[in-house]
C-alpha atoms as a PDB file:
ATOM      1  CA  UNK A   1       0.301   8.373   3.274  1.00  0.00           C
ATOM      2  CA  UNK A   2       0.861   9.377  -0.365  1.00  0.00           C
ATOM      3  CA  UNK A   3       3.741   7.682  -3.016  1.00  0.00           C
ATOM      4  CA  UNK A   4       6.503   9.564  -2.206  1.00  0.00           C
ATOM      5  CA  UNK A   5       6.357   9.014   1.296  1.00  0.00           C
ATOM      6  CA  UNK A   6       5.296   5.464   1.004  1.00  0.00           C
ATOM      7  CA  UNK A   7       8.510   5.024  -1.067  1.00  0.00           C
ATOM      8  CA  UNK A   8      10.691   7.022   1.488  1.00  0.00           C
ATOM      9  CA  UNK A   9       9.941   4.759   4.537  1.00  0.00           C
ATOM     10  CA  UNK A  10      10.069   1.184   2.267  1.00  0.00           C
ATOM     11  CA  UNK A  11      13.888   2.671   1.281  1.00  0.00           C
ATOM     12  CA  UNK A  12      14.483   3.186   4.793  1.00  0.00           C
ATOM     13  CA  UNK A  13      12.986  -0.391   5.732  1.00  0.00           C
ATOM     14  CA  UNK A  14      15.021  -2.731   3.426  1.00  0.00           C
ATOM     15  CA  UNK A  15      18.121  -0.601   4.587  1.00  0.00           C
ATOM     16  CA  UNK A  16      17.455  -1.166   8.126  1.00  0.00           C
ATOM     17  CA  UNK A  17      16.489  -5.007   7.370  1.00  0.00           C
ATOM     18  CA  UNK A  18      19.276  -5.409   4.603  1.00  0.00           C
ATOM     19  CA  UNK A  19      17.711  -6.889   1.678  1.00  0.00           C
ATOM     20  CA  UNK A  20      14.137  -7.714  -0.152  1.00  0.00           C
ATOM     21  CA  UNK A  21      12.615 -10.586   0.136  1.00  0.00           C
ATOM     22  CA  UNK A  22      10.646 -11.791  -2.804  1.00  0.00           C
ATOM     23  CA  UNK A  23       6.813 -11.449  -1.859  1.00  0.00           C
ATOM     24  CA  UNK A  24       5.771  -8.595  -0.254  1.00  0.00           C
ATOM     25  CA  UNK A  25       1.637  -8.393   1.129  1.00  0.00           C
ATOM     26  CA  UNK A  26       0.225  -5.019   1.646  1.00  0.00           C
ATOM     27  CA  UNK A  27      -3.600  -4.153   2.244  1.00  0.00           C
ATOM     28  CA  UNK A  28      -5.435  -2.444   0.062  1.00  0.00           C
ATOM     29  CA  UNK A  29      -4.578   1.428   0.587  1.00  0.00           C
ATOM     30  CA  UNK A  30      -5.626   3.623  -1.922  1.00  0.00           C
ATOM     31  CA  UNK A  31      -2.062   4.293  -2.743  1.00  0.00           C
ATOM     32  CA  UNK A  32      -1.407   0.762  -3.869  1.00  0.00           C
ATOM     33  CA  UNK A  33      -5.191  -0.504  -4.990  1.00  0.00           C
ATOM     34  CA  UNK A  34      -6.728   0.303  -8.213  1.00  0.00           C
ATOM     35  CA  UNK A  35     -10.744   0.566  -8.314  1.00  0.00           C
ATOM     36  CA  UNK A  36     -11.708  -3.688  -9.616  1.00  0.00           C
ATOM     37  CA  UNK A  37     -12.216  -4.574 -13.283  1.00  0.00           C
ATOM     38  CA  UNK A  38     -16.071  -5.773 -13.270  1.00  0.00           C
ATOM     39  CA  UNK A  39     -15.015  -9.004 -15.594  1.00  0.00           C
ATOM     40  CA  UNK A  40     -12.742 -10.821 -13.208  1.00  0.00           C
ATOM     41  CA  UNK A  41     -13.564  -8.659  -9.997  1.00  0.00           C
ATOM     42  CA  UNK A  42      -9.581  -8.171  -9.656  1.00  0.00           C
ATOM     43  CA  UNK A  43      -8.242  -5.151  -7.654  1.00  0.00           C
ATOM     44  CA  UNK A  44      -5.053  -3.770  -9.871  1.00  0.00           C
ATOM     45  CA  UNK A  45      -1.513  -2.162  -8.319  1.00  0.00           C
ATOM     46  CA  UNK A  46      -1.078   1.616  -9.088  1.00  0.00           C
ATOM     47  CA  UNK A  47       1.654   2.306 -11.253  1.00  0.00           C
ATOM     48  CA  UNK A  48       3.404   3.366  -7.982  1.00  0.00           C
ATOM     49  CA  UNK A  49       3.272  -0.315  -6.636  1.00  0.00           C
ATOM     50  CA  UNK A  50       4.258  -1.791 -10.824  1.00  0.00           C
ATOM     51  CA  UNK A  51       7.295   0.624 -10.676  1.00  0.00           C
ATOM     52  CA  UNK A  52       7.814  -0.694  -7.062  1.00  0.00           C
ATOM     53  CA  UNK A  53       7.624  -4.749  -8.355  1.00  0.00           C
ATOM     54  CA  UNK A  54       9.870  -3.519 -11.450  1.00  0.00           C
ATOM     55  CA  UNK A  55      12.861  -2.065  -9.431  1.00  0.00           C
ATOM     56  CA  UNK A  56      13.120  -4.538  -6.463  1.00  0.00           C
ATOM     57  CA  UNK A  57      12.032  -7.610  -8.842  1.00  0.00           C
ATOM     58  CA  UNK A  58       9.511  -8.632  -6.652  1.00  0.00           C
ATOM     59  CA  UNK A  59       5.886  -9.671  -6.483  1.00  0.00           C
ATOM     60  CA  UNK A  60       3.238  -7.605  -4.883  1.00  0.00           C
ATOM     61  CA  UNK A  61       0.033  -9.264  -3.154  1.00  0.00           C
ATOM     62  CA  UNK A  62      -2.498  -7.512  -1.915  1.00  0.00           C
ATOM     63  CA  UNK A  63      -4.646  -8.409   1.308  1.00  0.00           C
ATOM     64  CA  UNK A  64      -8.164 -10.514   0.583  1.00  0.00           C
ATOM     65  CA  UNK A  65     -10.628  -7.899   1.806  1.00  0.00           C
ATOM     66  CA  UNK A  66     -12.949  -8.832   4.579  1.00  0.00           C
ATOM     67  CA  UNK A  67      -9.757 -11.382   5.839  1.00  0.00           C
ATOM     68  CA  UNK A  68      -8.327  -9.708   8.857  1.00  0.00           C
ATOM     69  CA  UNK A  69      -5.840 -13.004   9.833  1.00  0.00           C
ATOM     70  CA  UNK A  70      -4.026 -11.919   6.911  1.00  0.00           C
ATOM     71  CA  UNK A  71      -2.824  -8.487   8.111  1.00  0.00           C
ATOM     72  CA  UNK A  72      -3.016  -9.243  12.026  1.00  0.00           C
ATOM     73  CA  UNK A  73       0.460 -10.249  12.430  1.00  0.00           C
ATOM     74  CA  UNK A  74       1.337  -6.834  11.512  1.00  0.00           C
ATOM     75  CA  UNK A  75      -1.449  -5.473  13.551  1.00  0.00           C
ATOM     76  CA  UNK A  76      -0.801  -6.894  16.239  1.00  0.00           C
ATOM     77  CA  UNK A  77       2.917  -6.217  16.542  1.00  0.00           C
ATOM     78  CA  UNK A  78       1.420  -2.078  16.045  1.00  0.00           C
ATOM     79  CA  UNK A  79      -0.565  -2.522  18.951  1.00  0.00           C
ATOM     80  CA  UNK A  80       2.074  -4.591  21.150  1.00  0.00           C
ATOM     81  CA  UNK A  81       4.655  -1.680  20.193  1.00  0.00           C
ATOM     82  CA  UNK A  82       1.861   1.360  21.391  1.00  0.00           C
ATOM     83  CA  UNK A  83       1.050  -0.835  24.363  1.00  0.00           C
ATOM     84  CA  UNK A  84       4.694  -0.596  25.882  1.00  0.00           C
ATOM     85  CA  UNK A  85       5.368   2.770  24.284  1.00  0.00           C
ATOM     86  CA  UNK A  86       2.732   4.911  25.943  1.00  0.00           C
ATOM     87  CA  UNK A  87       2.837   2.828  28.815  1.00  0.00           C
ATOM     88  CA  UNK A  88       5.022   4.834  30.888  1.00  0.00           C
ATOM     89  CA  UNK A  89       5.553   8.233  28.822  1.00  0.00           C
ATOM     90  CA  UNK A  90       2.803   9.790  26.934  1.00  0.00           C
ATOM     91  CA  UNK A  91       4.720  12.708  25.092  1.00  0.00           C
ATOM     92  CA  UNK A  92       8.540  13.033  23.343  1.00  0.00           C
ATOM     93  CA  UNK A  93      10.429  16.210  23.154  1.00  0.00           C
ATOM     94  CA  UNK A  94      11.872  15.207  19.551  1.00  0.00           C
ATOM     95  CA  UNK A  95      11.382  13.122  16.492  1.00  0.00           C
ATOM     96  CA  UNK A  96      14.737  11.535  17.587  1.00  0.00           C
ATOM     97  CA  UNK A  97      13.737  10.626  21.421  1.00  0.00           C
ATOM     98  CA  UNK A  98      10.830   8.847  19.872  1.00  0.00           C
ATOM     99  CA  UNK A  99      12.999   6.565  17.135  1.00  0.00           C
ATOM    100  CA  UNK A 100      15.395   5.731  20.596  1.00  0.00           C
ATOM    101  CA  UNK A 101      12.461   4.689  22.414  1.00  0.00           C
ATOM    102  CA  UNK A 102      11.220   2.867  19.595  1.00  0.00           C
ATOM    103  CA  UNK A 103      14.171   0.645  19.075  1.00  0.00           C
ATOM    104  CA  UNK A 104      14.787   0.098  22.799  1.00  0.00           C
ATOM    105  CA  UNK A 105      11.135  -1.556  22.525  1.00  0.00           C
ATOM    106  CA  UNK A 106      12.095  -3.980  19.315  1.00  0.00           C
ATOM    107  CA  UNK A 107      15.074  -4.634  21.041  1.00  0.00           C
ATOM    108  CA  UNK A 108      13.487  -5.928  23.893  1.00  0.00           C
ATOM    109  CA  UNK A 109      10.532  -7.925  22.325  1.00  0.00           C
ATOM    110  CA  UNK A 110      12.798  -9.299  19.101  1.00  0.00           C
ATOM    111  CA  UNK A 111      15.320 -10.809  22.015  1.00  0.00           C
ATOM    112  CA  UNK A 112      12.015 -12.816  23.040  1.00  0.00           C
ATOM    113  CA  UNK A 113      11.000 -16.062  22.220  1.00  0.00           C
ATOM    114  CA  UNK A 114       8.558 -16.560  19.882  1.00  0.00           C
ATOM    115  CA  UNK A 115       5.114 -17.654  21.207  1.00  0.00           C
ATOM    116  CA  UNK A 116       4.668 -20.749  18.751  1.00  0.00           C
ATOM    117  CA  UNK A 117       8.299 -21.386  17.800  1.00  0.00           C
ATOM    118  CA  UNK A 118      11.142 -22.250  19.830  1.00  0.00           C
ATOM    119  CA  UNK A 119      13.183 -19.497  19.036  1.00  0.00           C
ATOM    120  CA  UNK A 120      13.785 -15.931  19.846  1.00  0.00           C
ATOM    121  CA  UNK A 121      12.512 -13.700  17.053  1.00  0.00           C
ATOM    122  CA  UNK A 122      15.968 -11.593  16.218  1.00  0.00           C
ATOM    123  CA  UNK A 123      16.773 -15.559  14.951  1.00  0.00           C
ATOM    124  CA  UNK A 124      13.832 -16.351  12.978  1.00  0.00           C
ATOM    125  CA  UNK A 125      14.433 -12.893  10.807  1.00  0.00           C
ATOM    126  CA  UNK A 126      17.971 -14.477  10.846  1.00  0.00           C
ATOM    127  CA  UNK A 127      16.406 -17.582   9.160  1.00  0.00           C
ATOM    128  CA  UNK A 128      14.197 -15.825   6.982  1.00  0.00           C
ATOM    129  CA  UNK A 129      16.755 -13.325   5.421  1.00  0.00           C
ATOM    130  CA  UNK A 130      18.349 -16.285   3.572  1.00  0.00           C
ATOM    131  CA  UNK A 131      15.524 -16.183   1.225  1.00  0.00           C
ATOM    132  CA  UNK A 132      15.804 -12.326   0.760  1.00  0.00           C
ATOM    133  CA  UNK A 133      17.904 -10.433  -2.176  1.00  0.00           C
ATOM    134  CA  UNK A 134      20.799  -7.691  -1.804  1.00  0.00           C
ATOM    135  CA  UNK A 135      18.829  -3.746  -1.982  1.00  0.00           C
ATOM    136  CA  UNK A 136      19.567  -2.036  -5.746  1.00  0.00           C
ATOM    137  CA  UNK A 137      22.218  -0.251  -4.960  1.00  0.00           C
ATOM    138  CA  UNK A 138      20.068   2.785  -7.114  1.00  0.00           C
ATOM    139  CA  UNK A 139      17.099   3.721  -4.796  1.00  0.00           C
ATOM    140  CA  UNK A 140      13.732   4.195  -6.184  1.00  0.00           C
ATOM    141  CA  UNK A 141      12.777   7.174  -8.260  1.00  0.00           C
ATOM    142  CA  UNK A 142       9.480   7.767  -7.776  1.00  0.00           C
ATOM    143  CA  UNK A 143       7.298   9.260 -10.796  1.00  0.00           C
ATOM    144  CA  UNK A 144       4.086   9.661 -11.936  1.00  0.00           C
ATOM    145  CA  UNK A 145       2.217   9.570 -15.443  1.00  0.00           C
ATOM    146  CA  UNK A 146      -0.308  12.073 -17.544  1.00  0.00           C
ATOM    147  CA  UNK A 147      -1.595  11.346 -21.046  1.00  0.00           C
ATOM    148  CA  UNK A 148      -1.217  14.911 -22.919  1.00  0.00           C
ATOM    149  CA  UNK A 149      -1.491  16.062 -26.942  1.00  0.00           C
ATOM    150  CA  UNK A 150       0.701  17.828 -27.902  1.00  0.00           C
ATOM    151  CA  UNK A 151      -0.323  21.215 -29.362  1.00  0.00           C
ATOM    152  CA  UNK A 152       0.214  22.650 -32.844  1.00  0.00           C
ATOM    153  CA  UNK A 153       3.261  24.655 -31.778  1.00  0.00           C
ATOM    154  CA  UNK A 154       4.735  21.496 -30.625  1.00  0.00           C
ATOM    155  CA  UNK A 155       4.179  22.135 -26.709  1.00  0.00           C
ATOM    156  CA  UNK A 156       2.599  19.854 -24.251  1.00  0.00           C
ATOM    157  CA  UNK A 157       0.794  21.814 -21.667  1.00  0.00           C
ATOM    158  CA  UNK A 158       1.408  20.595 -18.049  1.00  0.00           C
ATOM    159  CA  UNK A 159       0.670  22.084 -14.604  1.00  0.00           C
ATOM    160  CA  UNK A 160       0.412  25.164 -16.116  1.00  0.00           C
ATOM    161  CA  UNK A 161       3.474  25.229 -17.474  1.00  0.00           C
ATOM    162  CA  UNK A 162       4.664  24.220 -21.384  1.00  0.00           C
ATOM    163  CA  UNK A 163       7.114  21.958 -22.827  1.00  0.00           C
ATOM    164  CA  UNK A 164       8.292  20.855 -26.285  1.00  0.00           C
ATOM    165  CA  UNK A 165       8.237  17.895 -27.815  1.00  0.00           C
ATOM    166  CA  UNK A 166       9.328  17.210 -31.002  1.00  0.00           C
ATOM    167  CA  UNK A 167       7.580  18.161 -34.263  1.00  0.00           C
ATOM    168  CA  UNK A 168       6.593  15.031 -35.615  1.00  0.00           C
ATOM    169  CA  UNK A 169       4.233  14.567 -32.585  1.00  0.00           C
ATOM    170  CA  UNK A 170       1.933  17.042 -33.268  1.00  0.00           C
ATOM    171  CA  UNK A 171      -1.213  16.545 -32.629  1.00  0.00           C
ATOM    172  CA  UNK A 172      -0.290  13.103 -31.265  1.00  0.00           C
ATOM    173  CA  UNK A 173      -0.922  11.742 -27.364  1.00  0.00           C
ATOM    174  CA  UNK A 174       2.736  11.069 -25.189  1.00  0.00           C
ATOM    175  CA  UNK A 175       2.928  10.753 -21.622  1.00  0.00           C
ATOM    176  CA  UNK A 176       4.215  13.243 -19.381  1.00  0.00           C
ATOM    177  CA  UNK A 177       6.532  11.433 -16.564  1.00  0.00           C
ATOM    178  CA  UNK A 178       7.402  13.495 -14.041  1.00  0.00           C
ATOM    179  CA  UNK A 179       9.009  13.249 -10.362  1.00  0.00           C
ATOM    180  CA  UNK A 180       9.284  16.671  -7.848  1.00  0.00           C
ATOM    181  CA  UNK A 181      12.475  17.827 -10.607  1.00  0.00           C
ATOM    182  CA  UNK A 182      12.287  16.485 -13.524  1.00  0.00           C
ATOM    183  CA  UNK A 183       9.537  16.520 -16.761  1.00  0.00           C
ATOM    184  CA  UNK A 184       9.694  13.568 -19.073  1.00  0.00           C
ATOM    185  CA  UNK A 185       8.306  13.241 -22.408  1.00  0.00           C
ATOM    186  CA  UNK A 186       7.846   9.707 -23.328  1.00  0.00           C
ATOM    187  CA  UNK A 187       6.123   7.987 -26.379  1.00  0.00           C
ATOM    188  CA  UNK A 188       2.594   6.187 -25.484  1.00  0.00           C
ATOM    189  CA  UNK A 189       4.150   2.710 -24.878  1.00  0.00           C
ATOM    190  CA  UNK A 190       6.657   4.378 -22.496  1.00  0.00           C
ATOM    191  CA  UNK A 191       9.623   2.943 -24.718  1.00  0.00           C
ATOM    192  CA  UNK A 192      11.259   6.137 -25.886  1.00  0.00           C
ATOM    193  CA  UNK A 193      12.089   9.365 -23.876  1.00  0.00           C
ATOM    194  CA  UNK A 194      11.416  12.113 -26.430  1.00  0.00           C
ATOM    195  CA  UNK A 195      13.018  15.101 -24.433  1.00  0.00           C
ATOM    196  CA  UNK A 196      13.614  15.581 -20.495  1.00  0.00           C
ATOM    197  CA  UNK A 197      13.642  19.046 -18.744  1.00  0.00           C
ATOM    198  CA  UNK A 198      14.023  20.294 -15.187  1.00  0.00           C
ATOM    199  CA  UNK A 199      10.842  20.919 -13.754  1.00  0.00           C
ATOM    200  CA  UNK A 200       9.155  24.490 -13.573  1.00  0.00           C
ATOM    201  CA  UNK A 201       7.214  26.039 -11.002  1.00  0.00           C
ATOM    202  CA  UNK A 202       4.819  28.879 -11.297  1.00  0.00           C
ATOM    203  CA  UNK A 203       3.281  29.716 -14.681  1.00  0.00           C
ATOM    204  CA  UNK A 204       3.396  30.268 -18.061  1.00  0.00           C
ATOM    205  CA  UNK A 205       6.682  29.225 -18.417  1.00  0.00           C
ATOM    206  CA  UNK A 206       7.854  27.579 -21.725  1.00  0.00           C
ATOM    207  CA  UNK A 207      10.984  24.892 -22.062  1.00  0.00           C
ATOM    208  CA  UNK A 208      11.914  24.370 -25.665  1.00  0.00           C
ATOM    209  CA  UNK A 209      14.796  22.269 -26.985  1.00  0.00           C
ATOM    210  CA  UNK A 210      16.425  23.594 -30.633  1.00  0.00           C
ATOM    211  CA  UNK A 211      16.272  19.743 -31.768  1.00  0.00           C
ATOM    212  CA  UNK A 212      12.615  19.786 -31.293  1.00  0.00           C
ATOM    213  CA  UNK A 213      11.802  22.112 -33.972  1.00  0.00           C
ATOM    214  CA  UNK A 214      14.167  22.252 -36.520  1.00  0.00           C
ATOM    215  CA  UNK A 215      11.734  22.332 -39.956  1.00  0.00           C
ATOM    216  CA  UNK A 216      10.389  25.512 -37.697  1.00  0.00           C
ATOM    217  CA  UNK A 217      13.540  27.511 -37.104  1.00  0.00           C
ATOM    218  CA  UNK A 218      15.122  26.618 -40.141  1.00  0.00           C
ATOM    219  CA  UNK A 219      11.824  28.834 -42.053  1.00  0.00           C
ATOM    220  CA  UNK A 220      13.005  31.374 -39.909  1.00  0.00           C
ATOM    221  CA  UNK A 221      16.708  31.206 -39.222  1.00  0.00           C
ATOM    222  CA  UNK A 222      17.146  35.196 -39.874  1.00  0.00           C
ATOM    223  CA  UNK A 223      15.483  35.553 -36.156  1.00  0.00           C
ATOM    224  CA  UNK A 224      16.978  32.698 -34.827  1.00  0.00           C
ATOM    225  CA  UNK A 225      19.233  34.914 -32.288  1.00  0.00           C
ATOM    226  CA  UNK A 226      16.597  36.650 -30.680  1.00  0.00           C
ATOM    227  CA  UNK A 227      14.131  33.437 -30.462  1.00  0.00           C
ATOM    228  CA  UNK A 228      13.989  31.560 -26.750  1.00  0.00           C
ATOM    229  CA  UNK A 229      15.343  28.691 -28.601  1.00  0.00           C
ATOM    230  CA  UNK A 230      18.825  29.878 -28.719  1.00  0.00           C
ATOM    231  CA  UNK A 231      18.361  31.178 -25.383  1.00  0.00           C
ATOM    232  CA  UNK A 232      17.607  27.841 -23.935  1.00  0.00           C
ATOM    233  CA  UNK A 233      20.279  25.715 -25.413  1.00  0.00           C
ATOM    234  CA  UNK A 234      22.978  24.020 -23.623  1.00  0.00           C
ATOM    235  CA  UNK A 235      26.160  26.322 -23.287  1.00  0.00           C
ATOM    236  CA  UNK A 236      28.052  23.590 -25.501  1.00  0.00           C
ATOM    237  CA  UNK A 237      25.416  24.172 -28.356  1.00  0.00           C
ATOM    238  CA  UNK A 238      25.764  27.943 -28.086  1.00  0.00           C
ATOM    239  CA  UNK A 239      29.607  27.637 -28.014  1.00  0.00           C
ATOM    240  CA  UNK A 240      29.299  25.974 -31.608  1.00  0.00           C
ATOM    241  CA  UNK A 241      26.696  28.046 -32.823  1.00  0.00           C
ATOM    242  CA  UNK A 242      28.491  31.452 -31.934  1.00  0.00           C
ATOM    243  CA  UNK A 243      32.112  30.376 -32.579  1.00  0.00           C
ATOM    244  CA  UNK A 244      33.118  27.566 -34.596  1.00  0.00           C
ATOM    245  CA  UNK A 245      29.655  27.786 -37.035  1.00  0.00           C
ATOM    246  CA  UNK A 246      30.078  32.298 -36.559  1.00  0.00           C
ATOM    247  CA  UNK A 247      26.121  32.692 -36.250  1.00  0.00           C
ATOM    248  CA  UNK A 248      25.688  30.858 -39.799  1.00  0.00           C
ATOM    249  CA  UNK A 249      21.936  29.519 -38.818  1.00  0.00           C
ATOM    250  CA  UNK A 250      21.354  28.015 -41.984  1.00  0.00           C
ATOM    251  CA  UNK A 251      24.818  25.659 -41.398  1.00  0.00           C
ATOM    252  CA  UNK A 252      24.326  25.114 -38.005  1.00  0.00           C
ATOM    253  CA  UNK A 253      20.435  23.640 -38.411  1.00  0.00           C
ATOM    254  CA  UNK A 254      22.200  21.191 -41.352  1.00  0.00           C
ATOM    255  CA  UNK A 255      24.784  20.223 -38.149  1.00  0.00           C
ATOM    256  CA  UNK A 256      21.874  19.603 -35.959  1.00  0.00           C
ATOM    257  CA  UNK A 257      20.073  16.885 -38.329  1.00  0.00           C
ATOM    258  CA  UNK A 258      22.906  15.023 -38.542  1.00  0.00           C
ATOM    259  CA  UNK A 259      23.602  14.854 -34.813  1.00  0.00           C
ATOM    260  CA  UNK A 260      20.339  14.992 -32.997  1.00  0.00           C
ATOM    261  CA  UNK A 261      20.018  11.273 -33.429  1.00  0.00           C
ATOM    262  CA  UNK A 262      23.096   9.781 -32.688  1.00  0.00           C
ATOM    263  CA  UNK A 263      24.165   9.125 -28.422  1.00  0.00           C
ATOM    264  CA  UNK A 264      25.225  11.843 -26.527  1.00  0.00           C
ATOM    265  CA  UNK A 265      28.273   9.802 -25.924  1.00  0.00           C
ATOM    266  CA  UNK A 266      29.170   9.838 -29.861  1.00  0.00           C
ATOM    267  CA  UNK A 267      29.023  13.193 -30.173  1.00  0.00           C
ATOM    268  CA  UNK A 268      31.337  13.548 -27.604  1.00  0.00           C
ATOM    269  CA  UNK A 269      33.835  11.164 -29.321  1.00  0.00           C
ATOM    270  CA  UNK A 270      33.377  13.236 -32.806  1.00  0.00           C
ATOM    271  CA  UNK A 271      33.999  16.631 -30.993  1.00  0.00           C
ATOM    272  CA  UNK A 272      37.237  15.172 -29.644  1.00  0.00           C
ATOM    273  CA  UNK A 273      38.295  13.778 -32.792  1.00  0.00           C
ATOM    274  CA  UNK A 274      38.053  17.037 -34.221  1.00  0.00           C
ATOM    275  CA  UNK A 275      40.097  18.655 -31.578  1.00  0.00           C
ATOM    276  CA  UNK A 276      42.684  15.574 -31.156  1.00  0.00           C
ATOM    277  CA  UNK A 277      43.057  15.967 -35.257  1.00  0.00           C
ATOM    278  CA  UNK A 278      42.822  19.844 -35.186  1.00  0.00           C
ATOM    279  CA  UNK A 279      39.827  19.832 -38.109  1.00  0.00           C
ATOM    280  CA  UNK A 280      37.391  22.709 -38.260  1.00  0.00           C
ATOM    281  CA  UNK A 281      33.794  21.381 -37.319  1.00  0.00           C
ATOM    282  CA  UNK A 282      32.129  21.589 -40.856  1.00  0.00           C
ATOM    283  CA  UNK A 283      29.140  19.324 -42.511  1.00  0.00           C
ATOM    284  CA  UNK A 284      31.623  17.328 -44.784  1.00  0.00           C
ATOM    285  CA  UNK A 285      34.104  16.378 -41.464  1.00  0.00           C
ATOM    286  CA  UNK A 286      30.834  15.161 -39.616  1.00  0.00           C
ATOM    287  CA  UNK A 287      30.085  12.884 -42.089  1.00  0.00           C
ATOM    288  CA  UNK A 288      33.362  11.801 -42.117  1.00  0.00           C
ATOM    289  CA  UNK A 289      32.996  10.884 -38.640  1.00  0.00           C
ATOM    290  CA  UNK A 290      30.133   9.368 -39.211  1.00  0.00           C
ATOM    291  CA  UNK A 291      30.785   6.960 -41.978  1.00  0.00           C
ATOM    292  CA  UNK A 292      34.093   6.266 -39.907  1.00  0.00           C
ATOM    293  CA  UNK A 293      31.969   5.075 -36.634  1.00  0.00           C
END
C-alpha cells in the first residue's frame, strides 16, 4: 500500500464510521514507520502519518514490535471475515459483488454479541463513537516533500522538469511540496509558500512566474514580449500589461513591486476601486490605494 492509497481508504473509513476518534494504533508499515534514532531507539511517523495527526488532530501510536496481542483484534476480525467469505464462493464477477458480500458478512457478525461483553457489537461502536470527533469537512491532501537549491537562473529542478522561485533564493535550499497536480515552493521551515504551479509531466519543461524575477526582466525589458515570462502570466496580468500599461515594460515592472506583496484579495479591491472611481491604473493611483488601505 503506498500514501495515497493509504489516505484514500482512511477517508473512506471515517465516512463510513462517521467521525475520528482520538488515538489511532497502526503497525509499523513502511508507509507510516521511520528507520529508529540510535539514542532513544524510537521508531518516527513519516511525514505522511504527521500530516495525517495534523489534519484529523489526533495522535498516532504505533504497534510495540515483537507484541502480536496488540494488533490481533484486528487480525483476527481479517481472518473471521475470509473465513465466512470464501466459505461458500471462491470468486466475484465485480469489485461491487465483493463490497455486497462484504457488508452482508459485518452485518451479520456486528448484530452478534460480543464474546466477553454483554452486548452486541453494532452497540459497543455505538458506545464508543461518543468519544470520537465530527470528519474535517476538507479531506486530506496528500503531499510529499524534496529539499532542492535553487539554481543561478532562479529555477529549482524537479522530476525533470524546472520551476522558478524567486530571486532572492538563489543559491539557497526550499522544499519542493508536491501532490499528483500541484508543485509547491516553500521556504525550509515550511512557513511560507514562495510560488505554486500546476504540475508538469514529461521533460524539460520550464514554469516561470514574472514576480519571480523582476531585477532580471527589468535589465532586459526591450525583449520582454518575446520572453516565456510574458507568455506564462495570468490572462489578468497580460490584460494590464497590453492595455491599460500599452506594452510600457519599464512602468509595468514599477506596478509589479508594488503589488507582488500585498494579498491577492487586495489587489482585487484596488482594481475595483479603480473601475468603481473610473481612474486610469498608474503608479501614483496605486499608491494612493495603498496609503488609503
Amino acid at each position: 500500500m503506498d500514501g495515497r492509497s493509504f489516505i484514500k481508504a482512511f477517508i473512506e473509513f471515517t465516512k463510513h464510521i462517521g467521525g475520528v476518534y482520538p488515538i489511532l494504533l497502526i503497525d509499523n508499515m513502511k508507509i507510516a514507520a521511520r528507520h529508529k534514532k540510535y539514542q532513544d531507539q524510537q521508531s518516527q511517523l513519516t511525514s505522511l502519518f504527521q500530516q495525517l495527526e495534523q489534519h484529523y488532530h489526533i495522535e498516532v501510536r504505533l504497534c510495540t514490535p515483537y507484541r502480536p496481542n496488540q494488533k490481533g483484534t484486528v487480525e483476527n476480525a481479517v481472518k473471521t471475515l475470509k473465513t465466512h467469505l470464501f466459505a461458500y464462493q471462491a470468486d466475484f464477477s465485480s469489485l461491487n459483488e465483493l463490497q455486497e458480500e462484504i457488508h452482508k458478512i459485518f452485518n451479520h457478525l456486528n448484530g452478534k454479541k460480543h464474546h466477553e461483553k454483554n452486548d452486541t457489537i453494532i452497540n459497543l461502536l455505538k458506545h464508543e463513537n461518543r468519544y470520537n470527533s465530527p470528519v474535517p469537512k476538507k479531506h486530506m491532501a496528500y503531499f510529499q516533500d524534496e529539499i532542492k537549491c535553487v539554481r543561478n537562473n532562479t529555477l529549482v529542478a524537479f522530476d525533470g522538469n524546472y520551476y522558478s522561485a524567486p530571486e532572492k533564493y538563489k543559491g539557497e535550499k526550499i522544499i519542493v511540496r508536491y501532490t499528483d497536480r500541484t508543485v509547491r515552493l516553500v521556504t525550509l521551515d515550511g512557513k511560507q509558500v514562495l510560488a505554486k504551479y500546476s504540475r508538469c509531466y514529461g521533460k524539460n519543461h520550464k514554469k516561470y512566474r514574472v514576480w519571480n524575477m523582476l531585477n532580471k526582466l527589468q535589465h532586459k525589458a526591450d525583449g520582454f514580449d518575446q520572453s516565456r515570462e510574458k507568455r506564462q502570466m495570468p490572462k489578468w496580468l497580460k490584460f494590464l500589461y497590453e492595455k491599460t500599461f500599452k506594452k510600457q515594460a519599464d512602468e509595468f515592472f514599477a506596478f509589479l513591486e508594488l503589488i507582488q506583496n500585498l494579498k491577492k484579495n487586495t489587489v482585487k479591491r484596488m482594481l475595483r476601486w479603480h473601475s468603481t472611481f473610473k481612474k486610469t491604473l498608474t503608479i501614483e493611483s496605486v499608491l494612493e490605494f495603498i496609503s488609503m488601505h
